[in-house]
C-alpha atoms as a PDB file:
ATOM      1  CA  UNK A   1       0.000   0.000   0.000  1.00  0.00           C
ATOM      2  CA  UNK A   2       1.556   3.381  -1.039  1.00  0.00           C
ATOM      3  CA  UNK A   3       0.784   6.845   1.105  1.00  0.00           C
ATOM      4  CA  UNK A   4       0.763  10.123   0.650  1.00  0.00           C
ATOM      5  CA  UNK A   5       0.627  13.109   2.546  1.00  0.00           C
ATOM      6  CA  UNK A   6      -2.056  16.305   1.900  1.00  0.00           C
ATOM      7  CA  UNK A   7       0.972  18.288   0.239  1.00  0.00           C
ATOM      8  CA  UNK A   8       1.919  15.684  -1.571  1.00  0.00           C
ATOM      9  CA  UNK A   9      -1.485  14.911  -2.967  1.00  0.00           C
ATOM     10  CA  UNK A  10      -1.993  18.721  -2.641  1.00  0.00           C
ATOM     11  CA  UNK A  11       1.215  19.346  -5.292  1.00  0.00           C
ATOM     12  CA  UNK A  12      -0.180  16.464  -7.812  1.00  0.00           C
ATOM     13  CA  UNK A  13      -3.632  18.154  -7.680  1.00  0.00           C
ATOM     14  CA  UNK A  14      -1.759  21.777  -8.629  1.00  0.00           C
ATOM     15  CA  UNK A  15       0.223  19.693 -11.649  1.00  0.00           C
ATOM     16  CA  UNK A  16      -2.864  18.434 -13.201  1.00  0.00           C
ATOM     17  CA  UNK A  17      -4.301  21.426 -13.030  1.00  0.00           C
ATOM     18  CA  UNK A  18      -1.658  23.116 -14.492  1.00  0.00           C
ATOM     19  CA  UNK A  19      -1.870  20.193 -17.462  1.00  0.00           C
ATOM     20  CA  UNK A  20      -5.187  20.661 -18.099  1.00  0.00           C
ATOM     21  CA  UNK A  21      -5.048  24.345 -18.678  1.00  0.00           C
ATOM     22  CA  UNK A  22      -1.716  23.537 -21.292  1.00  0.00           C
ATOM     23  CA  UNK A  23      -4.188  21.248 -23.105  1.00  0.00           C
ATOM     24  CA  UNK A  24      -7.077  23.556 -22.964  1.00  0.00           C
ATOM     25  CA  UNK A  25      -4.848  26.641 -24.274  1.00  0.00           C
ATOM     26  CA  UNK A  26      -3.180  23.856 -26.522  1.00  0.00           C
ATOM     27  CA  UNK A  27      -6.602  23.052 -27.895  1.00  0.00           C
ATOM     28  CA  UNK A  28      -7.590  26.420 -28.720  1.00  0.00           C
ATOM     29  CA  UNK A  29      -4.212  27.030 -30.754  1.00  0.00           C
ATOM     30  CA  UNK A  30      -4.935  24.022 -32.868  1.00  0.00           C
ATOM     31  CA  UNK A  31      -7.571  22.900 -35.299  1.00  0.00           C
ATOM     32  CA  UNK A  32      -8.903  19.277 -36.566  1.00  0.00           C
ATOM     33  CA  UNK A  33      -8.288  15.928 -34.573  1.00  0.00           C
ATOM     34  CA  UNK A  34      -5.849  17.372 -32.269  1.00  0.00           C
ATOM     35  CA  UNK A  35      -7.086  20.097 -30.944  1.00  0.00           C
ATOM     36  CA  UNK A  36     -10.421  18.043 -30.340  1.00  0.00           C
ATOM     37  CA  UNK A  37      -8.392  15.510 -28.274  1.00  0.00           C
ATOM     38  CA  UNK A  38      -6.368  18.470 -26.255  1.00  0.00           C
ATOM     39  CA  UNK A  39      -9.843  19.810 -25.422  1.00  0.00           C
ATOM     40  CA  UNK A  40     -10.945  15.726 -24.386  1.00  0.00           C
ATOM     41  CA  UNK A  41      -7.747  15.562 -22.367  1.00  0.00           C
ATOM     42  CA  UNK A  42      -8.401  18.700 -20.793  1.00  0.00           C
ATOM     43  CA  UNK A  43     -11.691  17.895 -19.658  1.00  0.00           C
ATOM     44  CA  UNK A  44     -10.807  14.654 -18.430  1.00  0.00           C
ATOM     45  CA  UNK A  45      -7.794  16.040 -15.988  1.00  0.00           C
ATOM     46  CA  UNK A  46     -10.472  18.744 -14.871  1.00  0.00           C
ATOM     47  CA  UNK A  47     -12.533  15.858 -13.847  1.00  0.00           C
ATOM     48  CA  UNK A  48      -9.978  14.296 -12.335  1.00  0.00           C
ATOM     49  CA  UNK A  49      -8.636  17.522 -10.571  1.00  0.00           C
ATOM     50  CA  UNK A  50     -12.153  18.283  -9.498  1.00  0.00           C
ATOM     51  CA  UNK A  51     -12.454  14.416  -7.701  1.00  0.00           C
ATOM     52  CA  UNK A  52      -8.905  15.048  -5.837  1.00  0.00           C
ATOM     53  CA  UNK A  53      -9.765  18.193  -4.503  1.00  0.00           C
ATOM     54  CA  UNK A  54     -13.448  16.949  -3.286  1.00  0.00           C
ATOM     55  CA  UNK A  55     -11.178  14.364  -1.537  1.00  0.00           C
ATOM     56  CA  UNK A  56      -8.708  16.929   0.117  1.00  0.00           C
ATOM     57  CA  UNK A  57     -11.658  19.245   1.123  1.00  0.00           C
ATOM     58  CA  UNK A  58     -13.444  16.525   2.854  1.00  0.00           C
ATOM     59  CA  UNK A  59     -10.855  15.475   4.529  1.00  0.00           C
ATOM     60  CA  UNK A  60     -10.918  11.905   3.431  1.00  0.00           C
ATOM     61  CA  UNK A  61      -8.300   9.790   4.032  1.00  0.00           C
ATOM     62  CA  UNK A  62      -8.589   6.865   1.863  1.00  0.00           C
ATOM     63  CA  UNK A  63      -8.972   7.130  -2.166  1.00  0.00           C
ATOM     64  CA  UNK A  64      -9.893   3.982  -3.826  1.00  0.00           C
ATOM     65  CA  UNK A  65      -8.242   3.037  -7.094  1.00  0.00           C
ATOM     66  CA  UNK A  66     -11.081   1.243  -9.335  1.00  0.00           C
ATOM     67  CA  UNK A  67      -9.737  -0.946 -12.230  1.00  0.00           C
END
């Protein structure tokens, strides 16, 4: 079982947000097929940003991976 602390999940949280607005800026500079999967991508780190931070503010201390 791996752990991590609130900064540490805190600082991953900050990166994907910071990769989701590349690939939303990314997306707007492009055209066609890649700047439709930039925007996809960009959406899906949001989501996945937005599901961290829940976490964090809730102060839950377990996250379960689903595969």
């Amino acid at each position: 079982m791996q752990s991590f602390t609130k900064n540490e999940v805190a600082w991953t949280l900050d990166a994907i947000k910071l990769t989701a607005e590349y690939y939303n800026t990314h997306s707007r500079r492009t055209s066609g097929m890649e700047a439709s999967l930039a925007a996809l991508r960009s959406e899906q780190l949001t989501a996945i940003a937005d599901k961290l931070n829940r976490a964090l503010d809730a102060g839950n201390k377990r996250i379960e991976i689903k595969y």
